[in-house]
N, C-alpha and C. Protein backbone atom coordinates (compact mmCIF):
# COMPACT_ATOMS: atom_id res chain seq x y z
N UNK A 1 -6.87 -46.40 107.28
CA UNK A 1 -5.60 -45.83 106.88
C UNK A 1 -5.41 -44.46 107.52
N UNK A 2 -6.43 -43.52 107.66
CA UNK A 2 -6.37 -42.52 107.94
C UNK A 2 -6.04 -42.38 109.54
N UNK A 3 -6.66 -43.40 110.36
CA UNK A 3 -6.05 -43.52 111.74
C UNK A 3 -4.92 -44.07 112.18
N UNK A 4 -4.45 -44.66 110.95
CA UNK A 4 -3.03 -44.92 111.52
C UNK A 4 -2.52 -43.98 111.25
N UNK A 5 -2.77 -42.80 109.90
CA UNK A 5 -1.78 -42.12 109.81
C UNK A 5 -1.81 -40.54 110.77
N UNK A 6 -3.36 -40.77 111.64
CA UNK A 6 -3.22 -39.76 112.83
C UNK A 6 -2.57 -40.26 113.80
N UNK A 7 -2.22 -41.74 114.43
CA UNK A 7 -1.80 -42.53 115.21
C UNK A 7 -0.41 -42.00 115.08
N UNK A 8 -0.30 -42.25 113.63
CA UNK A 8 1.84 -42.19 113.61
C UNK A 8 1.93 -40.37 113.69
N UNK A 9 1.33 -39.29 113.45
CA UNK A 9 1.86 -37.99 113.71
C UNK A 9 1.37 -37.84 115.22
N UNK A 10 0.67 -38.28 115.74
CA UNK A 10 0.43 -38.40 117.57
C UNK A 10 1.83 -38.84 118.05
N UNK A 11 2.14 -40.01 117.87
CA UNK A 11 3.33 -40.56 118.11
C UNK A 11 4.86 -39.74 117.83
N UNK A 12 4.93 -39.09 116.81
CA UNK A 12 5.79 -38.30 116.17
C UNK A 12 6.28 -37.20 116.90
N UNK A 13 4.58 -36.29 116.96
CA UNK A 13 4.70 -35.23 118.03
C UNK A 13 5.38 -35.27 119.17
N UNK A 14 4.63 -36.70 120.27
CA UNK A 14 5.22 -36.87 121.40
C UNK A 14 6.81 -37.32 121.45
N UNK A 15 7.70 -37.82 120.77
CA UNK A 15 8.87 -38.12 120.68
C UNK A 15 9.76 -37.03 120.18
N UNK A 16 8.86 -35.73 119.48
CA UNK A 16 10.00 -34.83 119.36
C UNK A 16 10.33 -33.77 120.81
N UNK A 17 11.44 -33.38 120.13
CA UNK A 17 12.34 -32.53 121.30
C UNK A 17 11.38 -31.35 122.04
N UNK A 18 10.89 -31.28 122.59
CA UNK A 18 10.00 -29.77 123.29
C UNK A 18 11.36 -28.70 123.53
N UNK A 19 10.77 -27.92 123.74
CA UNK A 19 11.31 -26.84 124.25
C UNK A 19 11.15 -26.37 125.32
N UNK A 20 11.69 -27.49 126.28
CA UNK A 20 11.85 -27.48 128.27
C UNK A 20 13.16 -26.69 128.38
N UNK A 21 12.70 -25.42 129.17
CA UNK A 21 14.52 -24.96 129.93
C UNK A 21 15.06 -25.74 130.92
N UNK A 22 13.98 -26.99 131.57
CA UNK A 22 15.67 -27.57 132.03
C UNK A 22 16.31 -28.51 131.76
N UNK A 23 15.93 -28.56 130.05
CA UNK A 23 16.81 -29.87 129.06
C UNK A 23 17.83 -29.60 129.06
N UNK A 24 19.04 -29.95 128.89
CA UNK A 24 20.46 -29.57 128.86
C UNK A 24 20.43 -29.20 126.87
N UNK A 25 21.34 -27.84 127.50
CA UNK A 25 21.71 -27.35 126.06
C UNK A 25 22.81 -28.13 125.69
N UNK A 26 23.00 -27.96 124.34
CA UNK A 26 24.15 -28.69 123.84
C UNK A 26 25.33 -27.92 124.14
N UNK A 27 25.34 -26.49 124.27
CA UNK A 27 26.37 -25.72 125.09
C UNK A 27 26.78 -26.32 126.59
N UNK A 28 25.71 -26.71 127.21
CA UNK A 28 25.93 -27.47 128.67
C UNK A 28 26.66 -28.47 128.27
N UNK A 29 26.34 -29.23 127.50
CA UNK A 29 26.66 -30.66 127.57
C UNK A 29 28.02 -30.73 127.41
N UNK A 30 28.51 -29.77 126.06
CA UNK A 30 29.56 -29.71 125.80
C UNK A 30 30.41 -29.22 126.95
N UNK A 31 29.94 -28.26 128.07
CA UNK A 31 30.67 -27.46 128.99
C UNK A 31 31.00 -28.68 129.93
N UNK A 32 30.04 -29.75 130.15
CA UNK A 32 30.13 -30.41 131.52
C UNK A 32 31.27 -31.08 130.75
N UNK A 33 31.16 -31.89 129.52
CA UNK A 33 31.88 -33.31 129.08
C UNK A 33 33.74 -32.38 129.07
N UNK A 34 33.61 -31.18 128.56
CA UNK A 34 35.36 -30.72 128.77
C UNK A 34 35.79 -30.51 130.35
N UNK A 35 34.88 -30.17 131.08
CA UNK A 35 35.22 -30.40 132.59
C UNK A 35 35.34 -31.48 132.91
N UNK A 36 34.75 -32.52 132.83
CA UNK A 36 35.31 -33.73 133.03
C UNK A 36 36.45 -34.18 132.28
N UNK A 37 36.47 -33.79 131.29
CA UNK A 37 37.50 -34.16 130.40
C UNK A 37 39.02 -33.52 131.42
N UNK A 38 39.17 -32.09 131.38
CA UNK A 38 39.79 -31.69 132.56
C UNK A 38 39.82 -32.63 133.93
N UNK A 39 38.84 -32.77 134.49
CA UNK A 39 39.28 -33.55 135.99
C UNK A 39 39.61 -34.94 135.60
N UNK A 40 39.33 -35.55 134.54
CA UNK A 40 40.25 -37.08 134.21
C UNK A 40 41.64 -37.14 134.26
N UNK A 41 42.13 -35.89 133.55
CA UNK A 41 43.27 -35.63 133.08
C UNK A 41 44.14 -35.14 134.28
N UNK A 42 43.92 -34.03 135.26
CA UNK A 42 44.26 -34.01 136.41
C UNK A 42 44.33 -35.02 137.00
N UNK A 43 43.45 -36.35 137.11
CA UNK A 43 43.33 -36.95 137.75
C UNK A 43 44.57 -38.31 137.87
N UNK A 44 45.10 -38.19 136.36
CA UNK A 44 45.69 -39.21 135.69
C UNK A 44 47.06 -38.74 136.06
N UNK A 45 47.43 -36.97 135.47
CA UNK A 45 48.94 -36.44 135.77
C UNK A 45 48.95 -36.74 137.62
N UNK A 46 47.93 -36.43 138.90
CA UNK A 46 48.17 -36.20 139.75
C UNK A 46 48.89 -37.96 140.48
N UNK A 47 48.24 -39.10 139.54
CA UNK A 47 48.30 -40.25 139.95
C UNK A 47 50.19 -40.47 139.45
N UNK A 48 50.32 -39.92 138.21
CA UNK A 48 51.64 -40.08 138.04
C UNK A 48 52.40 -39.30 139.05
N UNK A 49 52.30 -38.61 139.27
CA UNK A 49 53.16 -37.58 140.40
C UNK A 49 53.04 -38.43 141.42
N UNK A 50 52.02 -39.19 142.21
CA UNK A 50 52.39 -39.77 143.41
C UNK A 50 53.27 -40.57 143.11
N UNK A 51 53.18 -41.94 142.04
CA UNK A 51 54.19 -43.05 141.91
C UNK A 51 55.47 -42.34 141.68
N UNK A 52 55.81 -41.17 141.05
CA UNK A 52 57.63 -41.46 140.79
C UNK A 52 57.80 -40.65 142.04
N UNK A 53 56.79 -40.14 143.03
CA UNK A 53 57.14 -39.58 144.31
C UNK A 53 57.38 -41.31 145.15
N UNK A 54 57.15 -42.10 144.72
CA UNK A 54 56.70 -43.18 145.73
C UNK A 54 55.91 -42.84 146.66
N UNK A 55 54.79 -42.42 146.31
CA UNK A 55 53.95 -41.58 147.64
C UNK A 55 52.89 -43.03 147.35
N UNK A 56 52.83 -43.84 149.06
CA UNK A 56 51.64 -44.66 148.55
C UNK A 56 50.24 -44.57 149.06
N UNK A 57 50.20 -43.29 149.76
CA UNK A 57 49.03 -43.25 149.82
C UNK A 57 48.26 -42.02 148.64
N UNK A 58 49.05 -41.37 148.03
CA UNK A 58 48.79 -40.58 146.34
C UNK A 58 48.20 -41.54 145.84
N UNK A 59 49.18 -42.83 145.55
CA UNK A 59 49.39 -43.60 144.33
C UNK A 59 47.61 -44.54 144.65
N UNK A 60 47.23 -44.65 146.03
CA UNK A 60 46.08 -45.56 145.62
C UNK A 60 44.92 -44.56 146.18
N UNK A 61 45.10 -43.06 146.39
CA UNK A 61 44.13 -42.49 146.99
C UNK A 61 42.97 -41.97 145.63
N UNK A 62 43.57 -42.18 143.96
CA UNK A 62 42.88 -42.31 143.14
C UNK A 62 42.22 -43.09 142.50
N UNK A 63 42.17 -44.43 142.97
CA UNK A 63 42.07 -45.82 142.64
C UNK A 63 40.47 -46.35 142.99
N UNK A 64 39.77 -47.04 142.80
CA UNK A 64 38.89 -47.48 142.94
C UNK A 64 39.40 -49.22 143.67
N UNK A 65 38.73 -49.50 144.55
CA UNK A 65 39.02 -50.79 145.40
C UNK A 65 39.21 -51.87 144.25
N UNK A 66 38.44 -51.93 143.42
CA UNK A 66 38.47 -52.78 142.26
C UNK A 66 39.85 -52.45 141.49
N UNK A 67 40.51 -51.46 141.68
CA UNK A 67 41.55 -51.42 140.78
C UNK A 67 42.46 -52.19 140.24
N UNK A 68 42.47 -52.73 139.00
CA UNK A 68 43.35 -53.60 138.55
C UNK A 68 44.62 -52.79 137.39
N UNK A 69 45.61 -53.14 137.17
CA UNK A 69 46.73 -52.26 136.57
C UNK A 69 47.19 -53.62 135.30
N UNK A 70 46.61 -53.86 134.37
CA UNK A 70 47.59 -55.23 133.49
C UNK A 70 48.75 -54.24 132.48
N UNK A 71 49.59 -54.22 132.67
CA UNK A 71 51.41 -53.99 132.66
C UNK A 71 51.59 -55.24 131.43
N UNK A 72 51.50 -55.41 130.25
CA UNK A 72 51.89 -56.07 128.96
C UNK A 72 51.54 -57.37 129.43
N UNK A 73 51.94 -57.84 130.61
CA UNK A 73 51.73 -59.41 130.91
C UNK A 73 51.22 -59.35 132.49
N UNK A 74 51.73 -57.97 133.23
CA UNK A 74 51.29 -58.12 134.74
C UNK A 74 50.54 -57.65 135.41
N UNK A 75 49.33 -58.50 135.82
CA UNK A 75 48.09 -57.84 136.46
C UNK A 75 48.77 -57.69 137.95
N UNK A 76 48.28 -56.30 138.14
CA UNK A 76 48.82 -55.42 139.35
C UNK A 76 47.44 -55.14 140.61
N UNK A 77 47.10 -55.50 141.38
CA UNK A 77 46.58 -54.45 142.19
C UNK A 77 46.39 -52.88 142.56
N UNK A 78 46.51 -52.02 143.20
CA UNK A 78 46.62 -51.31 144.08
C UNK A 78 47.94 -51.18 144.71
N UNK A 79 47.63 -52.50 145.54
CA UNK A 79 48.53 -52.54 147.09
C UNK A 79 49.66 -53.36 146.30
N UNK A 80 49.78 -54.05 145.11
CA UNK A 80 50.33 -54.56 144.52
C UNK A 80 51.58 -53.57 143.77
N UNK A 81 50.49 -52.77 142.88
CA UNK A 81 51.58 -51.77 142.61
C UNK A 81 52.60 -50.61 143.70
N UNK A 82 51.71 -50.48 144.77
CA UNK A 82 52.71 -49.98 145.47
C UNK A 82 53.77 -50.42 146.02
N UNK A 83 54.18 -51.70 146.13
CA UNK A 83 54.91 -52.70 146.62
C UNK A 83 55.95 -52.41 145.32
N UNK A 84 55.42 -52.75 144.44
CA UNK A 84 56.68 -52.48 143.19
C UNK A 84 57.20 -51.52 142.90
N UNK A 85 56.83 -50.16 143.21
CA UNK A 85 57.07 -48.92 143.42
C UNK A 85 58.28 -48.79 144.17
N UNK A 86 57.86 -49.65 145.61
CA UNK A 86 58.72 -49.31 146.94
C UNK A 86 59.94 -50.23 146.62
N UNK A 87 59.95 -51.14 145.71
CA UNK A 87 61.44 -51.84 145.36
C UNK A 87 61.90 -51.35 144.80
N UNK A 88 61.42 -49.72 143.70
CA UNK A 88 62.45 -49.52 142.67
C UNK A 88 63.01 -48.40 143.51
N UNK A 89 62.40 -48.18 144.66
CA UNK A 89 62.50 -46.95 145.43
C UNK A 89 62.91 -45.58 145.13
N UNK A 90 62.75 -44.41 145.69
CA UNK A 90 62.99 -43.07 145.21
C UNK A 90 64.39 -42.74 144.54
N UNK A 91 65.33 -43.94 144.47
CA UNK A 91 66.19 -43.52 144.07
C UNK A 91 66.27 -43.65 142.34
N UNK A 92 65.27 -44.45 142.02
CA UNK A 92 65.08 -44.57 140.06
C UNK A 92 64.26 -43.44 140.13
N UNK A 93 64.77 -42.63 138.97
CA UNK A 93 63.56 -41.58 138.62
C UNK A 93 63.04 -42.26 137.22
N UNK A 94 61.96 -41.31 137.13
CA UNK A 94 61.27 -42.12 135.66
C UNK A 94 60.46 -40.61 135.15
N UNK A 95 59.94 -40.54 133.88
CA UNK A 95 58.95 -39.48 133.16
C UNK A 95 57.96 -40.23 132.64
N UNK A 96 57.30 -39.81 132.50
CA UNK A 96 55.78 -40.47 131.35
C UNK A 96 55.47 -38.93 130.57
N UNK A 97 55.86 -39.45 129.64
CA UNK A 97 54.95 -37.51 128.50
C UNK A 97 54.04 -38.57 127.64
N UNK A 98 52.81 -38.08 128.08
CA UNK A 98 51.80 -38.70 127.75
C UNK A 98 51.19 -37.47 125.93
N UNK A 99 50.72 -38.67 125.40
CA UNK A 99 50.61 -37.89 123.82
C UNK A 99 49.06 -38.64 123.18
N UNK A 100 48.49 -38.14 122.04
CA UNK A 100 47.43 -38.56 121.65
C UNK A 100 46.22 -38.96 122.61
N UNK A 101 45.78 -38.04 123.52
CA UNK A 101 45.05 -38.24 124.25
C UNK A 101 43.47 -38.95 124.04
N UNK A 102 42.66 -39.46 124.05
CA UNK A 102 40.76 -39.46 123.05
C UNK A 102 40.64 -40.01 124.62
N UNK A 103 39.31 -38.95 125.20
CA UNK A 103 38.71 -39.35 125.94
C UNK A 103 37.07 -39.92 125.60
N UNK A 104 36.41 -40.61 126.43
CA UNK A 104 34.71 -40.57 125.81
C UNK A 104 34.17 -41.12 127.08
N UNK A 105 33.11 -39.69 127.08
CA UNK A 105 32.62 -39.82 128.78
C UNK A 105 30.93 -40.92 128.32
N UNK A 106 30.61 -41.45 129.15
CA UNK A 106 29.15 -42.04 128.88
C UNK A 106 28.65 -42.14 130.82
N UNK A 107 27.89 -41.31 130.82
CA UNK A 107 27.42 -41.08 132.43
C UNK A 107 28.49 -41.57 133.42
N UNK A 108 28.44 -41.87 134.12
CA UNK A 108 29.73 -42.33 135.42
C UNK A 108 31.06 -42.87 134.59
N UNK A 109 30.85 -43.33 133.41
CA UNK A 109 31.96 -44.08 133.19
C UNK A 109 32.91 -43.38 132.28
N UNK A 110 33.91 -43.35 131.88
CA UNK A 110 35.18 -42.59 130.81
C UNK A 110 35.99 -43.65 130.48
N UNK A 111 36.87 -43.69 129.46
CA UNK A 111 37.42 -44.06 129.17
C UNK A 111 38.26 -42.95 128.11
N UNK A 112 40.09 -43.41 128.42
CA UNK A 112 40.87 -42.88 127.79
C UNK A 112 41.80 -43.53 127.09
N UNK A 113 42.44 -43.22 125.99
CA UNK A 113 43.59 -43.92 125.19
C UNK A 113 44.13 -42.91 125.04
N UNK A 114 45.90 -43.24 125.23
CA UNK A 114 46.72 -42.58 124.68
C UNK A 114 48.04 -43.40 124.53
N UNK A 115 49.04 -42.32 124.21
CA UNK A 115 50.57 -42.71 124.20
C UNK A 115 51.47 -42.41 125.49
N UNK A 116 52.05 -43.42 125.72
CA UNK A 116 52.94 -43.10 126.69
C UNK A 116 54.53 -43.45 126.69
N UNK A 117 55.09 -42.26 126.52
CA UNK A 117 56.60 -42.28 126.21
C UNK A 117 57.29 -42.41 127.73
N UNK A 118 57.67 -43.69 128.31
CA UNK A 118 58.50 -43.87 129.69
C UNK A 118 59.98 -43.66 129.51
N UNK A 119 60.74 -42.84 130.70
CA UNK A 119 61.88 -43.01 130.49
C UNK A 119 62.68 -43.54 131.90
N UNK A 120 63.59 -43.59 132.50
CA UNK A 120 63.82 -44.09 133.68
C UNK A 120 65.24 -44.23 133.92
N UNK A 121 65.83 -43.63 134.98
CA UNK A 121 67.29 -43.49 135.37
C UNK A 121 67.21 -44.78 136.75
N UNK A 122 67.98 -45.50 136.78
CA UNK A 122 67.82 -46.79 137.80
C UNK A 122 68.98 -46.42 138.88
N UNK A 123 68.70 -47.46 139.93
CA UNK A 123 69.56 -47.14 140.87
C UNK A 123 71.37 -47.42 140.56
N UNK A 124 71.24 -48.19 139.67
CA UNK A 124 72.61 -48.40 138.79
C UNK A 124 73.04 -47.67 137.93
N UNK A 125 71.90 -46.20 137.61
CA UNK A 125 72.08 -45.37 136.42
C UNK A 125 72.09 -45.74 134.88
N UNK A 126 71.63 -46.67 134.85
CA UNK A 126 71.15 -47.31 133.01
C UNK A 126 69.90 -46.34 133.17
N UNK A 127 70.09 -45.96 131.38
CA UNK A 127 69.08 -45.30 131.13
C UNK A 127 68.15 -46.26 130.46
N UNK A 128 66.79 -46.29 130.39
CA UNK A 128 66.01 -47.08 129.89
C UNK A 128 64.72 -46.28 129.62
N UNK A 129 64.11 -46.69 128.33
CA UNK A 129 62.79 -46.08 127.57
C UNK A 129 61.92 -46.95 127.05
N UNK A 130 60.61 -46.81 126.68
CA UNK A 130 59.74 -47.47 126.35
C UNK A 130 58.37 -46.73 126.18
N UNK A 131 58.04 -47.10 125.23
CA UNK A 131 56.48 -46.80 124.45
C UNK A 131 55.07 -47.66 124.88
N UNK A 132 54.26 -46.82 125.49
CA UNK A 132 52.99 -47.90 125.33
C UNK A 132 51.95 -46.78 124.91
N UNK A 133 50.89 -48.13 124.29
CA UNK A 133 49.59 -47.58 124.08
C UNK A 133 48.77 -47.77 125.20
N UNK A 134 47.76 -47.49 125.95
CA UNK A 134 47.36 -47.31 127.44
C UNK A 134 45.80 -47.29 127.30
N UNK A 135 44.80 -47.63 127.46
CA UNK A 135 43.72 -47.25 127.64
C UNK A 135 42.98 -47.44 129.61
N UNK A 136 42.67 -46.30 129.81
CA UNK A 136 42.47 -46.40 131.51
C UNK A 136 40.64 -46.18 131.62
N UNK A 137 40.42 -47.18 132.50
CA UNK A 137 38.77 -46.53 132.31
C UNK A 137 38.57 -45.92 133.85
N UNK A 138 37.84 -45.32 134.14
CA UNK A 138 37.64 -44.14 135.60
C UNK A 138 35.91 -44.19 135.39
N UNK A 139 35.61 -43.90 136.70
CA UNK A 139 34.47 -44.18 136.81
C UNK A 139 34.30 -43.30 138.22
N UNK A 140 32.97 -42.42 138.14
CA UNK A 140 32.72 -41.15 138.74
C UNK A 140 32.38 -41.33 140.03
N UNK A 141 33.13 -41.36 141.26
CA UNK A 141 32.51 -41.80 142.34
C UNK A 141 32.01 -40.29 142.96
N UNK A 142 30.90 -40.39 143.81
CA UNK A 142 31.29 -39.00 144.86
C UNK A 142 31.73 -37.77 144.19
N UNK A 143 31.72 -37.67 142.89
CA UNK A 143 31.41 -36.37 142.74
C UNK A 143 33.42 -36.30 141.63
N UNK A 144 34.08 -37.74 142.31
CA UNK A 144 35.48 -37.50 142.00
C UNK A 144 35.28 -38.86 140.63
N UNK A 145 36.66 -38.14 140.00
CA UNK A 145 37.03 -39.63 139.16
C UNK A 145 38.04 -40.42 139.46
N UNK A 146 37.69 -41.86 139.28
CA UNK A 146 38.78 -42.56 139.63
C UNK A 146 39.46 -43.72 139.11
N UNK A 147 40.78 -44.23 139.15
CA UNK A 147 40.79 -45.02 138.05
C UNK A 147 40.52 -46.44 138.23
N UNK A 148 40.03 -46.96 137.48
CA UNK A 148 39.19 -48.50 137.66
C UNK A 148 40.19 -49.77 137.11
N UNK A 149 40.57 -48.96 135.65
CA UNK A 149 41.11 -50.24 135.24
C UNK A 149 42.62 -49.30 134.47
N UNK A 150 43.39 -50.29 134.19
CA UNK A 150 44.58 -49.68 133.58
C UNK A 150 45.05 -50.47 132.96
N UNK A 151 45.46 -50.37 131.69
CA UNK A 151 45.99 -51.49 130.51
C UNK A 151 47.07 -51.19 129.48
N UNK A 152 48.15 -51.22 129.91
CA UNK A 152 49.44 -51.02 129.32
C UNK A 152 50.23 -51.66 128.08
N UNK A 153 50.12 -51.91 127.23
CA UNK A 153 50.61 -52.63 126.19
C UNK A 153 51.96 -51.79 125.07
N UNK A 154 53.06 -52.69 125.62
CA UNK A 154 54.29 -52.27 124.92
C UNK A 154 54.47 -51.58 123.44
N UNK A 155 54.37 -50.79 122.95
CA UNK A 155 54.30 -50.56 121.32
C UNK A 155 56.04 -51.66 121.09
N UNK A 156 57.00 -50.99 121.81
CA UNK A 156 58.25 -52.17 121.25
C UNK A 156 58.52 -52.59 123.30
N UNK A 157 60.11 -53.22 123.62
CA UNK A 157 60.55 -53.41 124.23
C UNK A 157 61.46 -52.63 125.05
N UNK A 158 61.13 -52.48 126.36
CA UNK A 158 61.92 -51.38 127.09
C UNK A 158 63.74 -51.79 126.46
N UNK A 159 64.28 -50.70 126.44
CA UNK A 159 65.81 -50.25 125.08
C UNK A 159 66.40 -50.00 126.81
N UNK A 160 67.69 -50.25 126.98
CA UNK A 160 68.59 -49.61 127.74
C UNK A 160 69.87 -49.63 127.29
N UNK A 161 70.63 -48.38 127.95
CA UNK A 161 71.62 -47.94 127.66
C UNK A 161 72.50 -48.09 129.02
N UNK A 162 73.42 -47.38 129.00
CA UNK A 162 74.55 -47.28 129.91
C UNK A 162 74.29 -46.02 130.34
């Protein structure tokens, strides 16, 4: 009995935390995960700025080759979405004010959910709006983040007006 119970504080010892300086402090950790948290978020507003620019080399220069976009019912590409972009052409403008942000980093990979309030002036001038809930996952290439997957789901039905 007595050697197991030197066995289990041997064991105990070795599994607790030492006191190495080049363990990451929890001040680090916290410092790196809001910097990333920052470059996701840049990463996400800069991707919207290319599409209502119709810029298509913006729009997939954040993208991961794997990039897939599912739109309530429509799985999109890349080269896919830029194509749909270039039909609504620069003459529809649109906004996204993005709300309720939760990011959660786990080594290379992130994932985000939020709200996204769309609005959109068409080449016919109908105004049109719509709500989604969004979760995007990005994944750390090279030092950059990028977006992997994108998943759009309607809260109601795009509303238009005159």
């Amino acid at each position: 009995m007595r050697r197991c119970l030197v066995l289990a504080l041997l064991v105990i010892a070795a599994c607790a935390p030492q006191n190495d300086k080049t363990a990451p402090t929890l001040a680090s950790t916290a410092a790196r995960v809001g910097a990333d948290s920052v470059a996701i978020r840049a990463t996400l507003d800069a991707w919207y700025v290319a599409m209502q620019a119709v810029d298509s080399a913006g729009t997939l220069a954040p993208l991961t080759p794997q990039f897939l976009l599912l739109e309530d019912t429509l799985p999109l590409s890349g080269t896919a979405l830029v194509a749909r972009l270039k039909q609504g052409g620069a003459e529809t403008k649109w906004t996204a004010a993005f709300s309720d942000l939760h990011t959660r980093i786990v080594g290379d990979v992130a994932w985000t959910t939020l709200k996204n309030h769309e609005t959109s002036i068409g080449k016919d001038g109908k105004h049109c709006q719509a709500d989604f809930l969004e979760t995007i996952v990005f994944v750390r290439d090279a030092g950059r983040w990028l977006i992997d997957r994108y998943h759009a789901a309607p809260v109601h039905r795009w509303s238009c007006g005159a």
